[in-house]
C-alpha atoms as a PDB file:
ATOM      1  CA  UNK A   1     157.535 146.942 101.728  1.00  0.00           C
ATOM      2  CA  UNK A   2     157.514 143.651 103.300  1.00  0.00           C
ATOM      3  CA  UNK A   3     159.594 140.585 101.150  1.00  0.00           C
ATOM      4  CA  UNK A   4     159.034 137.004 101.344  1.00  0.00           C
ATOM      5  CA  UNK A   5     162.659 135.124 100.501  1.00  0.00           C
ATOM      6  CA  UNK A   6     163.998 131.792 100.455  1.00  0.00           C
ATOM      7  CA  UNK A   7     167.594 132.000 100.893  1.00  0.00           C
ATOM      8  CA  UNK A   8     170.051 128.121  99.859  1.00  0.00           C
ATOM      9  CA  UNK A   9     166.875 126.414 100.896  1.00  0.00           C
ATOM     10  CA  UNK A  10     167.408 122.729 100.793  1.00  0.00           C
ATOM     11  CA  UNK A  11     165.089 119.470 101.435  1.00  0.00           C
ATOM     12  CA  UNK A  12     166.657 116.320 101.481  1.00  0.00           C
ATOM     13  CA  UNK A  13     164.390 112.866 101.830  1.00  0.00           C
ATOM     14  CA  UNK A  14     167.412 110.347 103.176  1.00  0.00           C
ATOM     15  CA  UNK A  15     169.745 110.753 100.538  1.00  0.00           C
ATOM     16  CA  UNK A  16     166.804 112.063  98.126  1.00  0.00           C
ATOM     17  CA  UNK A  17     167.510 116.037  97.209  1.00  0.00           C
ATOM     18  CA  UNK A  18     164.231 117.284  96.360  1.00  0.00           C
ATOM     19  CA  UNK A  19     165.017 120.712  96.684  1.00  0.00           C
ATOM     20  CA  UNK A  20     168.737 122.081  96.480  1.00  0.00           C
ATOM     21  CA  UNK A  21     169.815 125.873  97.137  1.00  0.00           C
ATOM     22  CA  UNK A  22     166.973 127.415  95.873  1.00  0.00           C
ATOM     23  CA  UNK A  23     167.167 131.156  96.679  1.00  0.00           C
ATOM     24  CA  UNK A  24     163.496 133.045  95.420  1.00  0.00           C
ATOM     25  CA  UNK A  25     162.156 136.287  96.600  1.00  0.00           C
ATOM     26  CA  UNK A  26     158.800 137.938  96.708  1.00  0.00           C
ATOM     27  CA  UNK A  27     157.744 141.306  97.306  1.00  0.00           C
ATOM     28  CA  UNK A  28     155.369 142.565  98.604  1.00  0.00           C
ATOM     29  CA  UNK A  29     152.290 143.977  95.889  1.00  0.00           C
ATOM     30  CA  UNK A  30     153.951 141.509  93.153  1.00  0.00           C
ATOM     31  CA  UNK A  31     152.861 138.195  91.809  1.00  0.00           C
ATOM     32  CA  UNK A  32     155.779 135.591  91.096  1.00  0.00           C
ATOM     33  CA  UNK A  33     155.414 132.604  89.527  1.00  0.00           C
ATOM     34  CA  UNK A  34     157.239 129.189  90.223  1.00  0.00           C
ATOM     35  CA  UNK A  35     157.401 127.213  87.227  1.00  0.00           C
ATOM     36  CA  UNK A  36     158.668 123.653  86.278  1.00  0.00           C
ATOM     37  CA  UNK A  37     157.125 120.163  85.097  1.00  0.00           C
ATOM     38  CA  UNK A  38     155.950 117.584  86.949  1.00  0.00           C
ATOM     39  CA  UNK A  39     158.282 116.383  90.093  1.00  0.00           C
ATOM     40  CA  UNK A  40     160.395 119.195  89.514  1.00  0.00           C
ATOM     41  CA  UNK A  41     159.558 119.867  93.654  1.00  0.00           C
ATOM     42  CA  UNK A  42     157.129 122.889  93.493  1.00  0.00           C
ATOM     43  CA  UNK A  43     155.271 121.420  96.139  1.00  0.00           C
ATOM     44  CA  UNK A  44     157.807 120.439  98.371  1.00  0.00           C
ATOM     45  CA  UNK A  45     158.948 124.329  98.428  1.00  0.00           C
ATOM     46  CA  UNK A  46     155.423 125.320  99.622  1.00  0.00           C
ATOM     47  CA  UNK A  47     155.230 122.836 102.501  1.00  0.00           C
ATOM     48  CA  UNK A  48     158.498 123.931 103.707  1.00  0.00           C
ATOM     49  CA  UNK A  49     157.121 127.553 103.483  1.00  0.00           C
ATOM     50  CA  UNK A  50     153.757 126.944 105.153  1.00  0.00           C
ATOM     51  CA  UNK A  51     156.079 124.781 108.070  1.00  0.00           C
ATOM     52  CA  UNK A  52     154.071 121.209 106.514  1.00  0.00           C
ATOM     53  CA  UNK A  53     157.521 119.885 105.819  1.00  0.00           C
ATOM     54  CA  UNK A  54     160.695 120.984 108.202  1.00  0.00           C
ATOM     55  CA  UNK A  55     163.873 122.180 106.173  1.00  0.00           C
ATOM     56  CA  UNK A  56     166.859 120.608 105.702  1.00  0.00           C
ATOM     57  CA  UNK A  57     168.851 123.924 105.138  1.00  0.00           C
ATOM     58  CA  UNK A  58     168.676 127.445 104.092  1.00  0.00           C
ATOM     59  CA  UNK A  59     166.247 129.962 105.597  1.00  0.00           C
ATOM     60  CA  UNK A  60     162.884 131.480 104.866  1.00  0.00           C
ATOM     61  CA  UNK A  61     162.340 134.836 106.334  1.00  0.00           C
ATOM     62  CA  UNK A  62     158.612 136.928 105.945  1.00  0.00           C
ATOM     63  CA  UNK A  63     160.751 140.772 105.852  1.00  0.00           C
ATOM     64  CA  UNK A  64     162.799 140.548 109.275  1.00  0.00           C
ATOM     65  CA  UNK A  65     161.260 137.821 110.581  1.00  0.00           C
ATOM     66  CA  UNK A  66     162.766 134.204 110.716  1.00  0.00           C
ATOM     67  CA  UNK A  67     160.284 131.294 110.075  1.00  0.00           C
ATOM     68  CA  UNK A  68     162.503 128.757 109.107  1.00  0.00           C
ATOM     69  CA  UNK A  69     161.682 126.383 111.487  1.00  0.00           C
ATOM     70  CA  UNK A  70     158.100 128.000 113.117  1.00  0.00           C
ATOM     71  CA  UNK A  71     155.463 125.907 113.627  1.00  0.00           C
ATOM     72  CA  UNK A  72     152.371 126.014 110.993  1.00  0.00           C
ATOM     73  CA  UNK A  73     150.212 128.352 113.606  1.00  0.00           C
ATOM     74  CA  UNK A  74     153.089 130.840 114.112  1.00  0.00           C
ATOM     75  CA  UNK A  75     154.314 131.063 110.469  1.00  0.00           C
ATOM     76  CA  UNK A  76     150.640 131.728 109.779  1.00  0.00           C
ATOM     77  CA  UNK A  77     150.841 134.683 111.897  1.00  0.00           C
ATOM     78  CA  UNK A  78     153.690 135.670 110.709  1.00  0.00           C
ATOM     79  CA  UNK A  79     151.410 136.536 107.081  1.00  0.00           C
ATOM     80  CA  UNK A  80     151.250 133.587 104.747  1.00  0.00           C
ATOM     81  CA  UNK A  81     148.234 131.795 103.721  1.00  0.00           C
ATOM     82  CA  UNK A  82     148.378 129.629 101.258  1.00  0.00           C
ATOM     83  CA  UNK A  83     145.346 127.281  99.015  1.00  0.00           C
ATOM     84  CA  UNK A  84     146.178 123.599  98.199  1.00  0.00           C
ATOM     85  CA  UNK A  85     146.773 121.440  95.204  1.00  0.00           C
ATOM     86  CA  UNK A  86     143.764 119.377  95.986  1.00  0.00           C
ATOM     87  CA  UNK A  87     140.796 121.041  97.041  1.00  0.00           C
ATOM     88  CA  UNK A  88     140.189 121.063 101.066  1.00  0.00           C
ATOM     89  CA  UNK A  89     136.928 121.924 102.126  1.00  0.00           C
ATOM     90  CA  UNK A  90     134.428 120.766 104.497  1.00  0.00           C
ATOM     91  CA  UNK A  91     131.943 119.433 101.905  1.00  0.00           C
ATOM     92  CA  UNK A  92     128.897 119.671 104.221  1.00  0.00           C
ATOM     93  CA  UNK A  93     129.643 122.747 105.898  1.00  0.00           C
ATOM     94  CA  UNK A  94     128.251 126.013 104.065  1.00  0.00           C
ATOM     95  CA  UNK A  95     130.045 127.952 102.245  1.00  0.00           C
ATOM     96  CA  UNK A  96     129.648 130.995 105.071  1.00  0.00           C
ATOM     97  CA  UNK A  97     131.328 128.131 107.292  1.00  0.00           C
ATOM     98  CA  UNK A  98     134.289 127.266 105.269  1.00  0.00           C
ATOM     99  CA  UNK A  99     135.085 130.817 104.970  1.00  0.00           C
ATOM    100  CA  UNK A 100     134.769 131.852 108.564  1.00  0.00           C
ATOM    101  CA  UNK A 101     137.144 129.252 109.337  1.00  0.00           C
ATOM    102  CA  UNK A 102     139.547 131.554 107.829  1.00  0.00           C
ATOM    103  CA  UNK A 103     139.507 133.948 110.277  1.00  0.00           C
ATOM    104  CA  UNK A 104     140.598 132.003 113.377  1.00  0.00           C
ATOM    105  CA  UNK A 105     143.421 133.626 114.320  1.00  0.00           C
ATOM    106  CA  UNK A 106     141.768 137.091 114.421  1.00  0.00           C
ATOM    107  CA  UNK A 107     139.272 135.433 117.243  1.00  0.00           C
ATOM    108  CA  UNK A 108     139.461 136.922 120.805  1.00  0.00           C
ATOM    109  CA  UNK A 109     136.955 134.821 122.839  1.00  0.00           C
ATOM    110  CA  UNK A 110     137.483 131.720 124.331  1.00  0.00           C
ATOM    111  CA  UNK A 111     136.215 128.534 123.320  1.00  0.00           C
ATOM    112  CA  UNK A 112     134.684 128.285 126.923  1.00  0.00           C
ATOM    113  CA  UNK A 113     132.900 131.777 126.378  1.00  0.00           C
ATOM    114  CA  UNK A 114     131.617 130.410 122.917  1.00  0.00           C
ATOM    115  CA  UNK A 115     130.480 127.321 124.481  1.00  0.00           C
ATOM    116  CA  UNK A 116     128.535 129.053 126.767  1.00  0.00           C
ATOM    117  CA  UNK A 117     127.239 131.468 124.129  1.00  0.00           C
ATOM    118  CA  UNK A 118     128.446 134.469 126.590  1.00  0.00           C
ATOM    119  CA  UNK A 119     127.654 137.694 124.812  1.00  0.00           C
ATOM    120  CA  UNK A 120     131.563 138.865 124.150  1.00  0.00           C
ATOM    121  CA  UNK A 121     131.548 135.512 122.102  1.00  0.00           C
ATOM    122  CA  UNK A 122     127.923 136.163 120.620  1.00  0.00           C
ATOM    123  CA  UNK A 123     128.768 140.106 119.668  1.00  0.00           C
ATOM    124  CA  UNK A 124     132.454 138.420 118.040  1.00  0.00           C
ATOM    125  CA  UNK A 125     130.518 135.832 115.997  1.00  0.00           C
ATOM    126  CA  UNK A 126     128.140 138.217 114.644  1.00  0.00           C
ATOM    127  CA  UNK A 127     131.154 140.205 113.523  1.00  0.00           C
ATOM    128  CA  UNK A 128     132.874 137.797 112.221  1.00  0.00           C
ATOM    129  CA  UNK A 129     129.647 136.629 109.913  1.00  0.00           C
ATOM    130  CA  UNK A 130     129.382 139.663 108.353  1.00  0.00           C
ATOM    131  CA  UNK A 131     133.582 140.143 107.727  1.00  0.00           C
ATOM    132  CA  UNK A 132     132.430 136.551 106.142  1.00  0.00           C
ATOM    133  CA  UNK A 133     129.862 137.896 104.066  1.00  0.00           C
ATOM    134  CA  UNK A 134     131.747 141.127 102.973  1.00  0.00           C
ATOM    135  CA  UNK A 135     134.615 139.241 101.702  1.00  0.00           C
ATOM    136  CA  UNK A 136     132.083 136.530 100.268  1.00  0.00           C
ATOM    137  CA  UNK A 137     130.817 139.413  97.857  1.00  0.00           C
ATOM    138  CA  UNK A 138     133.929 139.903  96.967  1.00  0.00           C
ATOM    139  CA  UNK A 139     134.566 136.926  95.066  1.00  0.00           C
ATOM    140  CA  UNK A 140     131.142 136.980  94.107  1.00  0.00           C
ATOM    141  CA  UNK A 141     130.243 134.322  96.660  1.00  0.00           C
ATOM    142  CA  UNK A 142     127.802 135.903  98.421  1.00  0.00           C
ATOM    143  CA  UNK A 143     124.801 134.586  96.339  1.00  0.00           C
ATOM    144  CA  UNK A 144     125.958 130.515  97.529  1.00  0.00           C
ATOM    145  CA  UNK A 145     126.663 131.390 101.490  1.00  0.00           C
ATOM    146  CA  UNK A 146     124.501 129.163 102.709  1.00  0.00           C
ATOM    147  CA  UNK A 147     125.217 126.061 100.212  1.00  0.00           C
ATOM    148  CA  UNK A 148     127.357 123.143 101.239  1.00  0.00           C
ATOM    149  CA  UNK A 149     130.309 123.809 100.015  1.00  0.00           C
ATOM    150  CA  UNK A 150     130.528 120.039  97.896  1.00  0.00           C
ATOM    151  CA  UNK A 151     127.265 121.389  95.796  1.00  0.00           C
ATOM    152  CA  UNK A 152     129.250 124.143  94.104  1.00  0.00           C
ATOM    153  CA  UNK A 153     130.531 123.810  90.999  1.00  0.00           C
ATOM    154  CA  UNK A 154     134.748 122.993  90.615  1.00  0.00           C
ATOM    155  CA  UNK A 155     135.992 126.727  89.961  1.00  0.00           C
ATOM    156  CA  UNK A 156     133.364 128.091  92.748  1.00  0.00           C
ATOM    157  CA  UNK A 157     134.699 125.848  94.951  1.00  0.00           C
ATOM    158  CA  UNK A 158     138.355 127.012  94.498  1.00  0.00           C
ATOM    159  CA  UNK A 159     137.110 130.100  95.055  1.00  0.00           C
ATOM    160  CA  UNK A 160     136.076 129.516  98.305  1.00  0.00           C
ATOM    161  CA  UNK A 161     139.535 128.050  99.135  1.00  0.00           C
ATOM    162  CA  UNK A 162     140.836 131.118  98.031  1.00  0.00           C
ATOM    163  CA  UNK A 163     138.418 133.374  99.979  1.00  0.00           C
ATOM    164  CA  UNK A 164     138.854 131.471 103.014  1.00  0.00           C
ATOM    165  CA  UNK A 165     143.071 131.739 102.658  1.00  0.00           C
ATOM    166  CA  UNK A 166     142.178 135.761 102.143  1.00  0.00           C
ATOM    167  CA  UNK A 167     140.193 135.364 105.623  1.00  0.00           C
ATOM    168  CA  UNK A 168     143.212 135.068 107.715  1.00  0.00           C
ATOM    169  CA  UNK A 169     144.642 138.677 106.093  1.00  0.00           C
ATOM    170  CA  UNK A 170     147.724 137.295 105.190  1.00  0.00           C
ATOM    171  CA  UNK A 171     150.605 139.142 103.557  1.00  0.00           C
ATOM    172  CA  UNK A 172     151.313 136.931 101.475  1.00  0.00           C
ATOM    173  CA  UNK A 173     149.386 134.132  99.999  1.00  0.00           C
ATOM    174  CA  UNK A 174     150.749 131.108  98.146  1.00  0.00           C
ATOM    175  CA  UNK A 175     148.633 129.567  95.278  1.00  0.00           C
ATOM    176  CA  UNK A 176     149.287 125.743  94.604  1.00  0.00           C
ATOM    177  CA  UNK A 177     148.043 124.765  90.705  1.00  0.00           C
ATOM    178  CA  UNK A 178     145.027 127.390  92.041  1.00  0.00           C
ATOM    179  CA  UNK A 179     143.567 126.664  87.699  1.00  0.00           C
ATOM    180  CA  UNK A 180     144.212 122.791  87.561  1.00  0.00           C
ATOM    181  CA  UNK A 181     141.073 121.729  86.088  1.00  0.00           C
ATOM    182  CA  UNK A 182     139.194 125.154  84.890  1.00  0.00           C
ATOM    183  CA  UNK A 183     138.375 125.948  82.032  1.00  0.00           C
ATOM    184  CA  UNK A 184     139.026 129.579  80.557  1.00  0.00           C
ATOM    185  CA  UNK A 185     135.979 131.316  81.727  1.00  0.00           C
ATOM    186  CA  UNK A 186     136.788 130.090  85.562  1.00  0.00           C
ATOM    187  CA  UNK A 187     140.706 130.588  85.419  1.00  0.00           C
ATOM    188  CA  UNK A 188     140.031 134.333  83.492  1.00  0.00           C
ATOM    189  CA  UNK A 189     137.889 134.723  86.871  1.00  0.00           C
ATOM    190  CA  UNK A 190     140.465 133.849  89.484  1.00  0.00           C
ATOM    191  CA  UNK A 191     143.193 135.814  87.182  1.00  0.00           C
ATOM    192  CA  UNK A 192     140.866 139.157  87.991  1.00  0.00           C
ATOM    193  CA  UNK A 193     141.044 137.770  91.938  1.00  0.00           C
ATOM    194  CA  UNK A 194     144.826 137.240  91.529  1.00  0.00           C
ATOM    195  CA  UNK A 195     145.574 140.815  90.267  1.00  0.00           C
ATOM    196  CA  UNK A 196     143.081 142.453  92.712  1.00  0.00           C
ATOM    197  CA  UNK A 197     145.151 140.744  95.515  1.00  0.00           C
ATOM    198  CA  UNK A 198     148.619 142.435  93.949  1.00  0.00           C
ATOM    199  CA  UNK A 199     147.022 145.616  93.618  1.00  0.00           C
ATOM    200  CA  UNK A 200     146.123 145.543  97.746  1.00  0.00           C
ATOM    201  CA  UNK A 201     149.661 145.245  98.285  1.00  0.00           C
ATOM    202  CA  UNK A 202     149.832 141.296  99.137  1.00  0.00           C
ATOM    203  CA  UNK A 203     152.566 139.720  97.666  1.00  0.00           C
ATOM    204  CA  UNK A 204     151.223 136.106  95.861  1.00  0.00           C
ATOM    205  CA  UNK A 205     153.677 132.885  94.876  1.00  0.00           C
ATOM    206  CA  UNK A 206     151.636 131.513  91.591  1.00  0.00           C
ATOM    207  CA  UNK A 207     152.713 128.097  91.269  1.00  0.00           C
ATOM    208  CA  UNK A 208     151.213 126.154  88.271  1.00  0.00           C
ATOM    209  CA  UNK A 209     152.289 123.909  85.473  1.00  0.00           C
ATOM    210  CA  UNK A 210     150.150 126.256  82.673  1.00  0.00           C
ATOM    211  CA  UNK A 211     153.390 128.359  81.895  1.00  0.00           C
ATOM    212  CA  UNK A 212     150.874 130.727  79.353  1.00  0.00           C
ATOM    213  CA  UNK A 213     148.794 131.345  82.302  1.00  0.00           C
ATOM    214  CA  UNK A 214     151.756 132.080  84.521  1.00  0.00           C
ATOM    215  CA  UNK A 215     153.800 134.577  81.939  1.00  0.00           C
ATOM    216  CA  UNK A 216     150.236 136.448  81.863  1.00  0.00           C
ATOM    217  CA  UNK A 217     149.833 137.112  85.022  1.00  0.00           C
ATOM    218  CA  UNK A 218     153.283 137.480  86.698  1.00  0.00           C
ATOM    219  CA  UNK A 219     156.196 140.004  86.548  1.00  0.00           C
ATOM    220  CA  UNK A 220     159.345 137.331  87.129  1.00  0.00           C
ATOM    221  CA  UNK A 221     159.035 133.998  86.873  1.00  0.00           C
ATOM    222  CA  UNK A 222     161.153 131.119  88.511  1.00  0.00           C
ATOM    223  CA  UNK A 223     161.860 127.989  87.215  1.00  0.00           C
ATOM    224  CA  UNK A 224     162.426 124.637  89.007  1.00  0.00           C
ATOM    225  CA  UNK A 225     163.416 121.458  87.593  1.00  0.00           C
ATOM    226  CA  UNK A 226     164.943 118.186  89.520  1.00  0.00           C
ATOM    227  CA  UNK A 227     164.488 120.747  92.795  1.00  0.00           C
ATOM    228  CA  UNK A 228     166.952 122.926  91.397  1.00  0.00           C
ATOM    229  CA  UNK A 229     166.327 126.801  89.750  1.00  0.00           C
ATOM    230  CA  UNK A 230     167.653 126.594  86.697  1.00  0.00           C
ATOM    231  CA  UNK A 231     166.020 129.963  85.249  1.00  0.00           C
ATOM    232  CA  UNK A 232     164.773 133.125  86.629  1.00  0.00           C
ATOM    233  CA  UNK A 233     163.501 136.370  85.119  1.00  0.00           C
ATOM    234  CA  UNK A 234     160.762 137.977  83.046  1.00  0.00           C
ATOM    235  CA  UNK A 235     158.240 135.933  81.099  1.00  0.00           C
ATOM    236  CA  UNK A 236     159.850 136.597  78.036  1.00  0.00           C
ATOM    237  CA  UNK A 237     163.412 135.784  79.303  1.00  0.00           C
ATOM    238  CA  UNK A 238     162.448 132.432  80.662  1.00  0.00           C
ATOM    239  CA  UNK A 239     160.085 131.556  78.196  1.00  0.00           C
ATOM    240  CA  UNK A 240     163.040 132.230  75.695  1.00  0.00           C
ATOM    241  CA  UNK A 241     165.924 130.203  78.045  1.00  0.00           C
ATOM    242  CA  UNK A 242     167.101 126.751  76.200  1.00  0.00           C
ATOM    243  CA  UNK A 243     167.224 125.106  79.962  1.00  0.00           C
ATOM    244  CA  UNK A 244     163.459 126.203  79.821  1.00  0.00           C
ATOM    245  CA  UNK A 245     162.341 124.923  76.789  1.00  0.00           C
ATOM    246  CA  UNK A 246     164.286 121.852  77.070  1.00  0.00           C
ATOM    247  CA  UNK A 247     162.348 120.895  80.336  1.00  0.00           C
ATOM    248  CA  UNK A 248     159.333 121.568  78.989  1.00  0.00           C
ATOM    249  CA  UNK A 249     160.019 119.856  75.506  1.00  0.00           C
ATOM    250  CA  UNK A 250     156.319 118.347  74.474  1.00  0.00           C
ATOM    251  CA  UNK A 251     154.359 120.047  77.419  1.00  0.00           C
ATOM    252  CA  UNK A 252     151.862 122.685  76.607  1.00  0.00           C
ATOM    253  CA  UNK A 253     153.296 125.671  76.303  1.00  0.00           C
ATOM    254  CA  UNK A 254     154.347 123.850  72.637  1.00  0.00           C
ATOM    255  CA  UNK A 255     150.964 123.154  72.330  1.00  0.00           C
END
């Protein structure tokens, strides 16, 4: 089984650390959270994944493979997908649109060919609306395909992020604060999506600031704090850790 792992990674913003030796694995069929209040650098650690931010030092390798320093398109390749903080979505493209995005890299035909609506690039289309449509039913999607995407409601719209992220058949998918904003009906809907993803065998980096949410739904947990780990382990373990509850003192997982 395939790992994802950050080995002494380091980002450094002129003499700014905002990440120091931070050394987190991820295997494959697992969800792991990353944990820590706000500034603590969560962020920063996906961009240097995902190649949005180069990396000072350390190494990030997807099982044998080095992607350190890979451009976004390669790393991509490599297996990662990933959903952002903010919501990006083409607000007046459908929904069917957003997601098809998604699976770029799988596409075979030219642009030329598609241009010219030859029929290798007609027949590939076609197959790639219904792929579209059979992973829109599986986040329940399939009912909005054809509404712009800015019409849906906050949590359906995250789920489109996330379905168009799945597009691309990753290995291993990275969620950025995926619940920021839901309520408990939507985040107890992309918890089911979470697990379903684990149970497929991709390996998924939860990163959120709700802590309860993240010791539901992950087996280790790592915590961040000033860009440094300064806890690791099960829910319970970390959740229990002084240098845990200290950082946290008067957030919500008090509340």
């Amino acid at each position: 089984m395939s790992t994802l792992k950050l080995t002494n990674l380091s980002k450094r913003f002129g003499g700014v650390v905002a990440s120091d030796d931070v050394n987190l694995s991820v295997p494959a069929g697992e969800i792991i959270g990353l944990i820590g209040p706000n500034g603590a650098g969560k962020t920063t650690i996906v961009n240097m994944i995902t190649g949005m931010l180069p990396v000072s030092g350390g190494q990030i390798h997807v099982g044998d493979a080095d992607i350190t320093h890979a451009p976004a398109h390669e790393i991509s390749r490599a297996g990662l997908a990933r959903t952002f903080q903010n919501i990006r979505l083409l607000g007046e493209a459908t929904v069917l649109e957003n997601v098809m995005i998604g699976f770029h890299r799988h596409e075979t035909s030219s642009t030329l060919a598609a241009l010219l609506s030859l029929p290798a690039a007609s027949s590939e289309t076609a197959s790639l609306r219904e792929r579209t449509l059979a992973l829109l039913a599986e986040f329940d999607l399939q009912d909005f395909a054809d509404y712009p995407a800015s019409g849906l409601s906050y949590g359906h719209q995250r789920k489109v992020e996330m379905a168009r992220a799945m597009a691309a058949e990753p290995d291993f998918v990275l969620l950025d604060e995926p619940i920021a904003g839901m309520n408990d009906v939507e985040s107890d809907a992309l918890a089911e999506i979470f697990q379903r993803l684990a149970a497929n065998g991709k390996g998924v980096l939860l990163i959120e600031h709700n802590v309860r949410f993240v010791a539901k739904m992950c087996s280790y947990i790592y915590v961040l704090d000033g860009g440094r780990l300064i806890s690791e382990g099960t829910p319970d373990d970390v959740l229990k850790d002084p240098a845990v509850i200290s950082a946290y003192l008067g957030d919500q997982h008090h509340a």
